[in-house]
N, C-alpha and C. Protein backbone atom coordinates (compact mmCIF):
# COMPACT_ATOMS: atom_id res chain seq x y z
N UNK A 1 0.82 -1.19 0.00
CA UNK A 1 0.00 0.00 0.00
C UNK A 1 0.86 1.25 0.00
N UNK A 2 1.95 1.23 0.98
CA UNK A 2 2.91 2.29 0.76
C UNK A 2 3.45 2.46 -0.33
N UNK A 3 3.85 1.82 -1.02
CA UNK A 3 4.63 1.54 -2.24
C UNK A 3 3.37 2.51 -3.21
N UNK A 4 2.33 1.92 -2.88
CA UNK A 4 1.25 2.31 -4.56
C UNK A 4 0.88 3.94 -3.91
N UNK A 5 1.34 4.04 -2.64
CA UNK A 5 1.06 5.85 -2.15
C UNK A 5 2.39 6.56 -2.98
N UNK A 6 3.19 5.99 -2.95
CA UNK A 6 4.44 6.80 -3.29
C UNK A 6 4.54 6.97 -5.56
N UNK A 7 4.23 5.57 -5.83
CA UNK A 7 3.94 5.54 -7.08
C UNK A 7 3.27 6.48 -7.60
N UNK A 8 1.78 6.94 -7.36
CA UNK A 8 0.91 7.90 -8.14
C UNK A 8 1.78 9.61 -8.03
N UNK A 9 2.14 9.72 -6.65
CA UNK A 9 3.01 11.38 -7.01
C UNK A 9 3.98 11.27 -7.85
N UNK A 10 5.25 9.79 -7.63
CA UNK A 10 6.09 10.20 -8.86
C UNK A 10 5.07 10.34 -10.17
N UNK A 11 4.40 9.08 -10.71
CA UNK A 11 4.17 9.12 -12.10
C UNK A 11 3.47 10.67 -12.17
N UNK A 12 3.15 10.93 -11.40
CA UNK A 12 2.47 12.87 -11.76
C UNK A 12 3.61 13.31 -11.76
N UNK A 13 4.46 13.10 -11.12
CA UNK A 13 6.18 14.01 -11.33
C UNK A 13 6.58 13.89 -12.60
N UNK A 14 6.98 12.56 -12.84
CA UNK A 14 7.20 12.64 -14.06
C UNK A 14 6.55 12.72 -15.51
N UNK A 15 5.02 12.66 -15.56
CA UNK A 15 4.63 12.99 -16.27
C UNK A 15 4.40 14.45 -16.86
N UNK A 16 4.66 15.42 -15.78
CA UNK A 16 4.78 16.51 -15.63
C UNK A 16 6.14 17.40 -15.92
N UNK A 17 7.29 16.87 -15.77
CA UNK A 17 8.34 16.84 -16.08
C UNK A 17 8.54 16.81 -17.59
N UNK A 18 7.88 15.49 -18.41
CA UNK A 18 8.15 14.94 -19.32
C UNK A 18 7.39 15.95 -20.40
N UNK A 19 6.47 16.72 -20.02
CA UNK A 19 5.18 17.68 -20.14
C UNK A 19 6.30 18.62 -20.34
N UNK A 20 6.82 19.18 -19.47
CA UNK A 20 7.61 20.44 -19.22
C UNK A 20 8.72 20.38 -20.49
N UNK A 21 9.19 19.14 -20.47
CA UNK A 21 11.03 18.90 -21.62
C UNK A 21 10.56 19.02 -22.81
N UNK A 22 9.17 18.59 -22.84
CA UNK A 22 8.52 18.92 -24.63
C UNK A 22 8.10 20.08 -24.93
N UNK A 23 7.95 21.48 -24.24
CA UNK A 23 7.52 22.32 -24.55
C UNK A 23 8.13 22.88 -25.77
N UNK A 24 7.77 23.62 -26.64
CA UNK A 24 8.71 24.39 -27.66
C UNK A 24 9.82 25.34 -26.99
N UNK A 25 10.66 25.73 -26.98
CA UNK A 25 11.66 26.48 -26.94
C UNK A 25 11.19 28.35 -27.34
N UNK A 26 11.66 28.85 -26.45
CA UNK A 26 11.01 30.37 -26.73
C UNK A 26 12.10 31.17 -26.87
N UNK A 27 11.96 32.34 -28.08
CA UNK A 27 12.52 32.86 -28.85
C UNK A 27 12.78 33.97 -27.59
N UNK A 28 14.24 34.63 -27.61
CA UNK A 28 14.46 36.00 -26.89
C UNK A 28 14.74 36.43 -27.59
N UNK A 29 13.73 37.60 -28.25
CA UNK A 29 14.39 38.91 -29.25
C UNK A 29 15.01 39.82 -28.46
N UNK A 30 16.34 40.47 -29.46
CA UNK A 30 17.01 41.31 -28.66
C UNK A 30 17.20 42.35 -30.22
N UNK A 31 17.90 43.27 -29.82
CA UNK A 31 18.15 44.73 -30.48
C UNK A 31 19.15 43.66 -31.60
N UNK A 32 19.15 44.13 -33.12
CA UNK A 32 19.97 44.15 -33.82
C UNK A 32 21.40 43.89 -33.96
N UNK A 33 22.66 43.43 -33.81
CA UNK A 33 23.93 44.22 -33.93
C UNK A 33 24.31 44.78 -35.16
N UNK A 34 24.97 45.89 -34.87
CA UNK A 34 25.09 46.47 -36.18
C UNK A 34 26.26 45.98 -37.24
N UNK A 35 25.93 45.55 -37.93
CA UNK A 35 26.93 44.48 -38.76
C UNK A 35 27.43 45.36 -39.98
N UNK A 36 28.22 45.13 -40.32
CA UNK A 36 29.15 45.96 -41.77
C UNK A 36 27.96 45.70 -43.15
N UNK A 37 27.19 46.62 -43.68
CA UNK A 37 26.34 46.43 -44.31
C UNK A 37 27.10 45.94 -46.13
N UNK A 38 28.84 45.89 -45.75
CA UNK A 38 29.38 45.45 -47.09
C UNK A 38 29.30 43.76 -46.98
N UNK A 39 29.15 43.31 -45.83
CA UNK A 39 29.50 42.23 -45.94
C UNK A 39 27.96 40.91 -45.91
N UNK A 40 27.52 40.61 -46.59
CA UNK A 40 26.59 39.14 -46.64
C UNK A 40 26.74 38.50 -46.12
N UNK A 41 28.49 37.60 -45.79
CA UNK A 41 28.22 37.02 -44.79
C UNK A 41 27.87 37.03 -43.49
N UNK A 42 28.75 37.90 -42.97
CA UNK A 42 29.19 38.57 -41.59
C UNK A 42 27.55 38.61 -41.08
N UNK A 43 26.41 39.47 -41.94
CA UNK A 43 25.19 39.83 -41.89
C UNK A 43 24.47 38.37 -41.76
N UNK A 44 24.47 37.41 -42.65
CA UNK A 44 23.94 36.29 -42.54
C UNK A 44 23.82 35.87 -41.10
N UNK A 45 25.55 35.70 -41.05
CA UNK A 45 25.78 34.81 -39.54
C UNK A 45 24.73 35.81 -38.38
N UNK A 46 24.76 37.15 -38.22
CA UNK A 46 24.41 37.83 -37.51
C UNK A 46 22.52 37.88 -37.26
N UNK A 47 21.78 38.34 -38.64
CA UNK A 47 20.84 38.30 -38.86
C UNK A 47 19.88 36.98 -38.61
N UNK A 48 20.66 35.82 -39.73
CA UNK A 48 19.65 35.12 -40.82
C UNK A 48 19.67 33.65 -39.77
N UNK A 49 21.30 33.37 -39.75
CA UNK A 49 21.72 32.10 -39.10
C UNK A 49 21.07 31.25 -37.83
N UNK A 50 20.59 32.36 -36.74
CA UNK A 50 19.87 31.62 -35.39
C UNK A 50 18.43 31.27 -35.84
N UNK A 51 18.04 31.16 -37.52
CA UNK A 51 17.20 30.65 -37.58
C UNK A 51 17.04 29.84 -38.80
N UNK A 52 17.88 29.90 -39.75
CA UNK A 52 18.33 29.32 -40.91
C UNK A 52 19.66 27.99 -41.02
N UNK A 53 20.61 28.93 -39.69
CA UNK A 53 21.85 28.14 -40.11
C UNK A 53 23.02 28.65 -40.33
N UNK A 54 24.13 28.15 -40.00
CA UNK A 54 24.69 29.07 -41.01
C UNK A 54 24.77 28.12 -42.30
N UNK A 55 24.31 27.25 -42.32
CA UNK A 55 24.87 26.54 -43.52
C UNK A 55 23.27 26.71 -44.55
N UNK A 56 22.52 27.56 -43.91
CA UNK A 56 21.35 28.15 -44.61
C UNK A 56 20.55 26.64 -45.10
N UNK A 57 20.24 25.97 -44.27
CA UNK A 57 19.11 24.62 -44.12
C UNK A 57 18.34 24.68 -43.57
N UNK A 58 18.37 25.47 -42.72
CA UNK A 58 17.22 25.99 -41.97
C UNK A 58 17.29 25.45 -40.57
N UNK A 59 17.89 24.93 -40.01
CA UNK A 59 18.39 23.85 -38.85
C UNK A 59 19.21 25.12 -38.06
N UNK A 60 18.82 26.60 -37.94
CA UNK A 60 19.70 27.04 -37.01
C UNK A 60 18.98 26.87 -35.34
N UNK A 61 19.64 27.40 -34.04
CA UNK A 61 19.24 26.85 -33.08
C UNK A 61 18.17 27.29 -32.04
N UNK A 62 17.13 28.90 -33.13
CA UNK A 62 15.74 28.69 -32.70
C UNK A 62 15.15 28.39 -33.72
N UNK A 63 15.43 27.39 -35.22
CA UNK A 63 14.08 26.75 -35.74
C UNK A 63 13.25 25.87 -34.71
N UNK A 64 13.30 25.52 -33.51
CA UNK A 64 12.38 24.67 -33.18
C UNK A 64 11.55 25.04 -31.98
N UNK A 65 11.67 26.36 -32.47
CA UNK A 65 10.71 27.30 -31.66
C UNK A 65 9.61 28.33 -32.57
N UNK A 66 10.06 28.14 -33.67
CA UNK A 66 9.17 28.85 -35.08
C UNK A 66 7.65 28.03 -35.08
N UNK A 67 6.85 28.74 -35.59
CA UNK A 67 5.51 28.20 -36.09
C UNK A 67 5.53 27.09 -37.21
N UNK A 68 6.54 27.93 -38.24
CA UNK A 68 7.04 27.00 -39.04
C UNK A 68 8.47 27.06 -39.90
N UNK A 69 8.95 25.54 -39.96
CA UNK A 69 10.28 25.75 -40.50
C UNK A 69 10.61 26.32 -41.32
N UNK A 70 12.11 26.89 -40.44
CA UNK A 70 12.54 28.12 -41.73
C UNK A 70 13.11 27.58 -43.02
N UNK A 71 13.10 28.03 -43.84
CA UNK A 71 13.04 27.51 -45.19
C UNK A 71 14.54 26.96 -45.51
N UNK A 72 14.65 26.35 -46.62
CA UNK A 72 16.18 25.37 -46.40
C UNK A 72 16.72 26.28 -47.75
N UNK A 73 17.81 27.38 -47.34
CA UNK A 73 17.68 28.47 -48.68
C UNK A 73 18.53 27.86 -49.21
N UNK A 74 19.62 27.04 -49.40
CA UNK A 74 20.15 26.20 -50.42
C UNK A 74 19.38 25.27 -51.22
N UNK A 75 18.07 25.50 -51.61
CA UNK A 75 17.01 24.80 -52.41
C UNK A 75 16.78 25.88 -53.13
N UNK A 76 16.58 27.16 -53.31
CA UNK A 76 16.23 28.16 -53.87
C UNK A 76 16.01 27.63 -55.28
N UNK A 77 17.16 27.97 -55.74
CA UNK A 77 17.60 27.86 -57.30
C UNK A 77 16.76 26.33 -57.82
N UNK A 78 16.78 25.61 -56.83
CA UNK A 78 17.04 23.74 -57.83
C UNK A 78 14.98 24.06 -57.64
N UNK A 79 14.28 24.73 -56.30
CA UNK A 79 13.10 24.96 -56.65
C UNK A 79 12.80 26.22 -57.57
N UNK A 80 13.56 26.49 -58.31
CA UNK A 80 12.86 27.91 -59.09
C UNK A 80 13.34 27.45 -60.58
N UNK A 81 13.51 25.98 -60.76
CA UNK A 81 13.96 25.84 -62.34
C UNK A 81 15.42 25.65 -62.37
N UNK A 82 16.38 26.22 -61.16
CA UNK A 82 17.70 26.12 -61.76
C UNK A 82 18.06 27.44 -61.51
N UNK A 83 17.24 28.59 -61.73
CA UNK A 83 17.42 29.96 -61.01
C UNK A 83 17.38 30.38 -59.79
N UNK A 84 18.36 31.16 -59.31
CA UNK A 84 18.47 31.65 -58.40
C UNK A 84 17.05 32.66 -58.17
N UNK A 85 15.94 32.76 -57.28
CA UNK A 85 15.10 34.08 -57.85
C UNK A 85 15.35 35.15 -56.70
N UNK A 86 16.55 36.24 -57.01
CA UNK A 86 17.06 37.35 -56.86
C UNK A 86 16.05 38.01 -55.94
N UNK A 87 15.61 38.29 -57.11
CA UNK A 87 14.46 39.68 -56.99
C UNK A 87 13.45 38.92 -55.56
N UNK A 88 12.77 37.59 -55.85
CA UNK A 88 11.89 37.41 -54.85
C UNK A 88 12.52 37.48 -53.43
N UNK A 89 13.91 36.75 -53.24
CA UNK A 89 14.40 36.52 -52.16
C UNK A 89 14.84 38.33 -51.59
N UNK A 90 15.30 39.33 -52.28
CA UNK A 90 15.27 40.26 -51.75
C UNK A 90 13.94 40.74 -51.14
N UNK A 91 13.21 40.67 -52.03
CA UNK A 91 11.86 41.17 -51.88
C UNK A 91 11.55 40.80 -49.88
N UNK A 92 11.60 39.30 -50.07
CA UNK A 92 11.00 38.72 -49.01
C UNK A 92 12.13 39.43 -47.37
N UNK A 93 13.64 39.19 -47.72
CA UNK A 93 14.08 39.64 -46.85
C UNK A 93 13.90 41.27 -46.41
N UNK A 94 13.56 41.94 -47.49
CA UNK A 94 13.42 43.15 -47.05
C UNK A 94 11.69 44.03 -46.55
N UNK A 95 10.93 42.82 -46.79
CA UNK A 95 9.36 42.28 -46.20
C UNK A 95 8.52 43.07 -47.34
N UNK A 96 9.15 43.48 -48.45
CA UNK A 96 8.39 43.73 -49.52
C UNK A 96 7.17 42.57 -50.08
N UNK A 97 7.93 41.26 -50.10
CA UNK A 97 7.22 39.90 -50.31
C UNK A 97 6.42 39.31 -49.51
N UNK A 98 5.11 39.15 -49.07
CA UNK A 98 5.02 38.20 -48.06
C UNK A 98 4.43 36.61 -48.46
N UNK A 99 5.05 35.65 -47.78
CA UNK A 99 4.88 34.56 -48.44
C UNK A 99 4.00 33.87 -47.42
N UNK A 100 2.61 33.66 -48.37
CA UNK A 100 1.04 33.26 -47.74
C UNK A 100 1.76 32.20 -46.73
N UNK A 101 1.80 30.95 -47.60
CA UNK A 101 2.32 29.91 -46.88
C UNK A 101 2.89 29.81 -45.85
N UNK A 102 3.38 30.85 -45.28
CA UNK A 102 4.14 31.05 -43.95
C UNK A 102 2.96 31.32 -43.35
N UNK A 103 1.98 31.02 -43.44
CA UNK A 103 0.91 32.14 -42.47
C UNK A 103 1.49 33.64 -41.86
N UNK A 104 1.43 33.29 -40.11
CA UNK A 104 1.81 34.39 -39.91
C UNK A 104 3.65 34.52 -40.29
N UNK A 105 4.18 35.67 -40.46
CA UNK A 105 5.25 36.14 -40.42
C UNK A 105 6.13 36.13 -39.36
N UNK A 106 7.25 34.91 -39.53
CA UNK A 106 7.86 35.13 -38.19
C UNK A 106 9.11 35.25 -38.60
N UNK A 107 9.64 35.25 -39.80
CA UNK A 107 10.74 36.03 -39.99
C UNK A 107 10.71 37.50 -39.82
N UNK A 108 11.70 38.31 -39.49
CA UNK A 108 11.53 39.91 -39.47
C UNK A 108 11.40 40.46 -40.80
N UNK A 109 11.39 41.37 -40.87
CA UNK A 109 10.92 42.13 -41.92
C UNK A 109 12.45 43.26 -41.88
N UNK A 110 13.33 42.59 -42.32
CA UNK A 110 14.56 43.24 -42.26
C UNK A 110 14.92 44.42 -42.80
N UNK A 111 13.95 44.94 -43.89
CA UNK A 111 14.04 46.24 -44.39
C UNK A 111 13.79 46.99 -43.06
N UNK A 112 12.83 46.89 -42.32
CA UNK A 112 12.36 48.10 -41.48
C UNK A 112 13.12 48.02 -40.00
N UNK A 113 13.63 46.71 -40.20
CA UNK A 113 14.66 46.51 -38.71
C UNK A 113 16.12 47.25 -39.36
N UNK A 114 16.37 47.38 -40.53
CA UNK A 114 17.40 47.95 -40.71
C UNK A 114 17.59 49.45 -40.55
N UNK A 115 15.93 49.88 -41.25
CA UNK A 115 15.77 51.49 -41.42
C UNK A 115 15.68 51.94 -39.72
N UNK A 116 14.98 51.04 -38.76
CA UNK A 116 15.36 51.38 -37.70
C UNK A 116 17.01 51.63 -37.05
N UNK A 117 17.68 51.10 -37.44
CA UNK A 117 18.93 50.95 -36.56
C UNK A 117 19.52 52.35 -37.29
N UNK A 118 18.48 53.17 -38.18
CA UNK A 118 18.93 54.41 -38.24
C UNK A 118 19.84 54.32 -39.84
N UNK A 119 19.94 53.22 -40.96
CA UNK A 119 19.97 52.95 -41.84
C UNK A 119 19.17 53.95 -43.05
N UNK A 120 20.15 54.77 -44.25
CA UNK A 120 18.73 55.29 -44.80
C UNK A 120 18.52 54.23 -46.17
N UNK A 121 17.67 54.49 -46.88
CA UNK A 121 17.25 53.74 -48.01
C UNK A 121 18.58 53.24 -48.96
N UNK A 122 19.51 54.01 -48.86
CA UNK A 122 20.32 53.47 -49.47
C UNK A 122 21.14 52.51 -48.88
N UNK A 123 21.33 52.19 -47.81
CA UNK A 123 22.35 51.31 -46.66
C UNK A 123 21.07 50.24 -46.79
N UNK A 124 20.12 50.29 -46.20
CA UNK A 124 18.99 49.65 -46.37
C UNK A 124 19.41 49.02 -47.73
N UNK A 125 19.21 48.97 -48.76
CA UNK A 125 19.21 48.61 -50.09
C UNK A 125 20.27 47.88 -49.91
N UNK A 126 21.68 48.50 -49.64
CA UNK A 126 23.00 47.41 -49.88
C UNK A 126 22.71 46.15 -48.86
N UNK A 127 22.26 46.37 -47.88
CA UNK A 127 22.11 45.11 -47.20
C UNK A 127 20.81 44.19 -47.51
N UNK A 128 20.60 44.28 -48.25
CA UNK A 128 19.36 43.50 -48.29
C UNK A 128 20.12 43.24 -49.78
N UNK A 129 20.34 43.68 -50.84
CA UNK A 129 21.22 43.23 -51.77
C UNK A 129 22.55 42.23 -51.42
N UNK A 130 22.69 42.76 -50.75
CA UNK A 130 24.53 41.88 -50.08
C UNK A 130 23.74 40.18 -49.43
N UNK A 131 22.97 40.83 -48.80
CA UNK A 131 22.36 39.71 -48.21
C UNK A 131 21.65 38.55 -49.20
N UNK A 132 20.64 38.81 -49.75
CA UNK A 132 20.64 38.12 -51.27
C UNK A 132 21.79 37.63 -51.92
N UNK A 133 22.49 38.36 -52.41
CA UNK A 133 24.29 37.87 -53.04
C UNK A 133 24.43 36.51 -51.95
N UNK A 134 24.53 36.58 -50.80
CA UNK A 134 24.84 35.58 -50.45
C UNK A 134 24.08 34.31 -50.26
N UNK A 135 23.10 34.67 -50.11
CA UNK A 135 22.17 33.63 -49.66
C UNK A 135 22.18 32.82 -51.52
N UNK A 136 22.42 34.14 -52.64
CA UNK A 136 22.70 32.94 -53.78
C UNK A 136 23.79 31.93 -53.70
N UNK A 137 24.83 32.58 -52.75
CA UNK A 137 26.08 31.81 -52.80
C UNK A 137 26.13 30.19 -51.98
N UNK A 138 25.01 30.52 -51.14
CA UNK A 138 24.61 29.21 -50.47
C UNK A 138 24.17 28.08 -51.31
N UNK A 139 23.48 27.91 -52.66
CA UNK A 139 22.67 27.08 -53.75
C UNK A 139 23.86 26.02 -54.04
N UNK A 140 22.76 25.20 -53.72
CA UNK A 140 23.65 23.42 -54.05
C UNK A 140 23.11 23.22 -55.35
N UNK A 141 24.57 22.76 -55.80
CA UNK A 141 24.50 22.93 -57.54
C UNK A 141 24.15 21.71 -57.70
């Protein structure tokens, strides 16, 4: 009888526990760093990577706290025909694009996180260009 008193609180312990280790993982947004707007990579690693990767698969280390997985951007090209599509992928990083399928938007909208950090349209522009440049450079041939 003692034994089956002590049994029912663990299995609530640990079922509760086991409850707790599966939760999703929660995102801490923090301020920007201000990254060299010449450089794509540098920006990648900084920006794109804690949720892409750096190896841009999408496996960085809050995808598994997203609504939904971030996209595997070394597929770009081999899903667009063989083309890289430039124009859309800027579009989207700079939140000109919004892509239904994502439902809500949980990537940032990096044009306006940039124009915030006090960026004008033209700095804005190179980084979201630079950033594109690279993210083509990621495409598995």
């Amino acid at each position: 009888m003692h034994c089956r008193t002590l049994l029912c609180p663990m299995l609530i312990l640990g079922v509760g526990a086991l409850a707790y280790a599966q939760q999703k993982p929660k995102i801490n947004y923090s301020p920007p760093e201000r990254v060299s707007p010449a450089s794509g990579p540098e920006m990648f690693r900084a920006y794109c990577a804690v949720c892409h990767g750096i190896d841009g698969k999408g496996t960085g280390p809050a995808a598994p706290a997203l609504k939904k997985e971030p996209a595997d951007l070394t597929q770009l090209s081999k899903n667009n025909g063989g083309k890289f599509p430039a124009v859309r992928v800027a579009g989207v990083i700079e939140g000109a694009d919004v892509v239904f399928s994502h439902g809500s938007r949980d990537m940032p909208v990096w044009g306006a996180v940039f124009r915030s950090m006090g960026d004008d349209w033209m700095v804005v522009r190179l980084r979201v260009t630079n950033l594109a440049t690279h993210v083509e450079s990621l495409q598995e041939r």
